[in-house]
C-alpha atoms as a PDB file:
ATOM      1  CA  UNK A   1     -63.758 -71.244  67.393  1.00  0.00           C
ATOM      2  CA  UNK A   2     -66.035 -71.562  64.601  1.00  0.00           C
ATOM      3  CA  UNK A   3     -66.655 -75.018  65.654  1.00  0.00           C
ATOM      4  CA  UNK A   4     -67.759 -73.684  68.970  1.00  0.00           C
ATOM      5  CA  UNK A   5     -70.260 -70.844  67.477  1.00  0.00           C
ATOM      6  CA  UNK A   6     -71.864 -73.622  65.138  1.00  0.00           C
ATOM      7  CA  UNK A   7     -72.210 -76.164  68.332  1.00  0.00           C
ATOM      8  CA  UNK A   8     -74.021 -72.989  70.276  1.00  0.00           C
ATOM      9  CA  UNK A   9     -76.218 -72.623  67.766  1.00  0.00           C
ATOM     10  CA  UNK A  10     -77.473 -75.864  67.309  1.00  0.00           C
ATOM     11  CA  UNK A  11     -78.006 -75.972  70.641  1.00  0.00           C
ATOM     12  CA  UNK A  12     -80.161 -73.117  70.818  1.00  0.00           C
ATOM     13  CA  UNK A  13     -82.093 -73.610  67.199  1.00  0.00           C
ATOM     14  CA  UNK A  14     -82.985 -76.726  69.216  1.00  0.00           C
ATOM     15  CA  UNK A  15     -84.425 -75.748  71.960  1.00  0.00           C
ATOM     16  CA  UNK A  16     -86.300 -73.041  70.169  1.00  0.00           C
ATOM     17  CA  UNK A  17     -87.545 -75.782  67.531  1.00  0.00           C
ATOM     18  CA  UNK A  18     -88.646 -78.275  70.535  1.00  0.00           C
ATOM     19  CA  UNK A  19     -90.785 -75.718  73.024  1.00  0.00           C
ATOM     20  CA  UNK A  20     -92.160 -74.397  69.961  1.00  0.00           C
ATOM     21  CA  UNK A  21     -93.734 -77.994  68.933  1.00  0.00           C
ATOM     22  CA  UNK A  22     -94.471 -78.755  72.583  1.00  0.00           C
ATOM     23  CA  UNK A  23     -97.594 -79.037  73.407  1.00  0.00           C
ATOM     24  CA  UNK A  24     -98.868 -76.780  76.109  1.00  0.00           C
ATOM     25  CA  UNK A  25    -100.370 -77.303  79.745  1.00  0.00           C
ATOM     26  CA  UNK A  26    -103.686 -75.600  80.397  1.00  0.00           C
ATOM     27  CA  UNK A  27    -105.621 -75.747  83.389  1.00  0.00           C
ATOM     28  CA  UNK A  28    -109.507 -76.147  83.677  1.00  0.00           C
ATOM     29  CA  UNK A  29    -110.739 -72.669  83.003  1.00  0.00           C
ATOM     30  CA  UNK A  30    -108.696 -72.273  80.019  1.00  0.00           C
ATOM     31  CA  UNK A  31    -109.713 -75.262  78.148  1.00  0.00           C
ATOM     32  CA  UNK A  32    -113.700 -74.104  78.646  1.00  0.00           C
ATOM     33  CA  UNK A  33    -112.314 -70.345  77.795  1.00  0.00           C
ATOM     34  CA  UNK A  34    -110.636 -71.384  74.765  1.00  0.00           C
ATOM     35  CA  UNK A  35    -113.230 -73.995  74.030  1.00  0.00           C
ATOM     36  CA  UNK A  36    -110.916 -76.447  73.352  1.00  0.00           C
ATOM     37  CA  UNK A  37    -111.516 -79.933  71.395  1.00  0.00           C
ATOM     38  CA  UNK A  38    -110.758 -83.111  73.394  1.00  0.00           C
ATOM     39  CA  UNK A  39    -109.152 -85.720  70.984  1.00  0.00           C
ATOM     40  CA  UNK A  40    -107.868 -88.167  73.337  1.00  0.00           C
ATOM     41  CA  UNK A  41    -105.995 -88.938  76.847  1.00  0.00           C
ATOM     42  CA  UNK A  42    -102.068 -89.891  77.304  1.00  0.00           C
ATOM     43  CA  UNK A  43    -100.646 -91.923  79.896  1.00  0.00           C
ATOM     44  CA  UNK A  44     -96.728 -91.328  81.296  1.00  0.00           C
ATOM     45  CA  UNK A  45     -95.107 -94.909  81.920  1.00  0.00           C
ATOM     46  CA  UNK A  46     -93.656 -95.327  85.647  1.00  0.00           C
ATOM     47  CA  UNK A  47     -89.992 -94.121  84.610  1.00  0.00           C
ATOM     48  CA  UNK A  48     -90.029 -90.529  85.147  1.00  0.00           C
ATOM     49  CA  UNK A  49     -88.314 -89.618  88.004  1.00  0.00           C
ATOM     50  CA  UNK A  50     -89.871 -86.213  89.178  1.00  0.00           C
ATOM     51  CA  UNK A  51     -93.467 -83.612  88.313  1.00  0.00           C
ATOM     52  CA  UNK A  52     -91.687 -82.031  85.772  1.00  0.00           C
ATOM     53  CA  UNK A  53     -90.224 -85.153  83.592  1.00  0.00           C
ATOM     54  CA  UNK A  54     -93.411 -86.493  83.504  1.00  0.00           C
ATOM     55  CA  UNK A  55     -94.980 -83.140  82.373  1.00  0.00           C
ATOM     56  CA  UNK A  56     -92.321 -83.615  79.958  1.00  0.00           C
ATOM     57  CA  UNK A  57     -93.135 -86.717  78.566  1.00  0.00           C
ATOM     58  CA  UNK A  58     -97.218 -85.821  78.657  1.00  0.00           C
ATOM     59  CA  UNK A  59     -96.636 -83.198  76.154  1.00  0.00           C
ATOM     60  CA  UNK A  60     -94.483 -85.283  73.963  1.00  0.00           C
ATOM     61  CA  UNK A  61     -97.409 -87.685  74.163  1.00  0.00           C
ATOM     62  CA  UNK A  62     -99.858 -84.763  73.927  1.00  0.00           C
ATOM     63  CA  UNK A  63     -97.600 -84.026  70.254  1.00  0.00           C
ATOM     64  CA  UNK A  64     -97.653 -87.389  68.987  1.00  0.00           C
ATOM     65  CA  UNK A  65    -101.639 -87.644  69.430  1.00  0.00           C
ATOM     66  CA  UNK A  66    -101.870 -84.520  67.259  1.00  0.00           C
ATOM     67  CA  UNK A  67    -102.625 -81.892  70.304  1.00  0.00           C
ATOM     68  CA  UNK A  68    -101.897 -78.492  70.657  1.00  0.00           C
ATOM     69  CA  UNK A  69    -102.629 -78.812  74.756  1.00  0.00           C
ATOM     70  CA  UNK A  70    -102.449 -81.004  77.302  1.00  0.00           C
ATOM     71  CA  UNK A  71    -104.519 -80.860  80.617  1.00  0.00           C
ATOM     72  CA  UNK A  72    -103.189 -83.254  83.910  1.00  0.00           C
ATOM     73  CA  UNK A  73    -106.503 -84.691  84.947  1.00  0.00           C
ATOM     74  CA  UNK A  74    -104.156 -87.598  87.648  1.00  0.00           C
ATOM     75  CA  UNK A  75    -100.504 -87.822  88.908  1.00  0.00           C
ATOM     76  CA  UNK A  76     -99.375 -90.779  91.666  1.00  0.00           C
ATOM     77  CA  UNK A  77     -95.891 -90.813  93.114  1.00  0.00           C
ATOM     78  CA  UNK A  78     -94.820 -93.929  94.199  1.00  0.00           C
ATOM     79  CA  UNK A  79     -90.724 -94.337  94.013  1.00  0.00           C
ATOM     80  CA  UNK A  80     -91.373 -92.807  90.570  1.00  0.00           C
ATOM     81  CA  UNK A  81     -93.859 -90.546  88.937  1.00  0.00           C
ATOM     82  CA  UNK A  82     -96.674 -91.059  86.642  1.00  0.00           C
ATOM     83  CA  UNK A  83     -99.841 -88.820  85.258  1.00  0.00           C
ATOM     84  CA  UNK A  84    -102.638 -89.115  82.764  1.00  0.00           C
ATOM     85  CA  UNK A  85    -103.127 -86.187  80.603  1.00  0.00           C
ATOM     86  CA  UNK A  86    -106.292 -85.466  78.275  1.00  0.00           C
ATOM     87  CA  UNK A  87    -104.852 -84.263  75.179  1.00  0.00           C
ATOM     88  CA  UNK A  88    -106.809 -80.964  72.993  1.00  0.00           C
ATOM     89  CA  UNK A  89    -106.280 -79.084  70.131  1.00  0.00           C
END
C-alpha cells in the first residue's frame, strides 16, 4: 500500500512540476497587453498527431528557447499536424 501512495504521488508532484514550467499560450491582445518580449520562433516537426500534441510540443520548444509564452502565429494539417509558434518572455 505504501508503494501505491508513493507511486500517486509521484505522479501528481509531476504533473504539478511540468504545467508549472510550461510555457503558456497567449493570444494577440495579450502579448501587446502584457507587452511581451519576442525572443525567437519554434517550429513542431510533422509527428504530432492532433492540435493539442503539437501545442504540446510548441511549449516544450517555447521552454527550451528560454520563454515564458508562446503565441501560434501557423498550423497545417496534412495526415499529421504541425505549427510555428513565436516564443516571449
Amino acid at each position: 500500500m505504501k508503494v501505491i501512495n508513493t507511486v500517486v504521488a509521484a505522479m501528481v508532484m509531476g504533473a504539478i512540476s511540468f504545467s508549472a514550467l510550461a510555457a503558456k499560450e497567449v493570444t494577440k491582445e495579450e502579448v501587446q497587453k502584457m507587452n511581451l518580449e519576442k525572443i525567437g520562433t519554434v517550429t513542431t516537426t510533422a509527428e504530432t498527431t492532433s492540435p493539442m500534441d503539437a501545442k504540446k510540443e510548441l511549449s516544450k520548444l517555447a521552454d527550451d528557447k528560454g520563454g515564458k509564452y508562446f503565441l501560434v502565429i501557423a498550423g497545417r494539417e496534412h495526415g499529421k499536424f504541425s505549427a510555428v509558434a513565436d516564443v516571449y518572455k
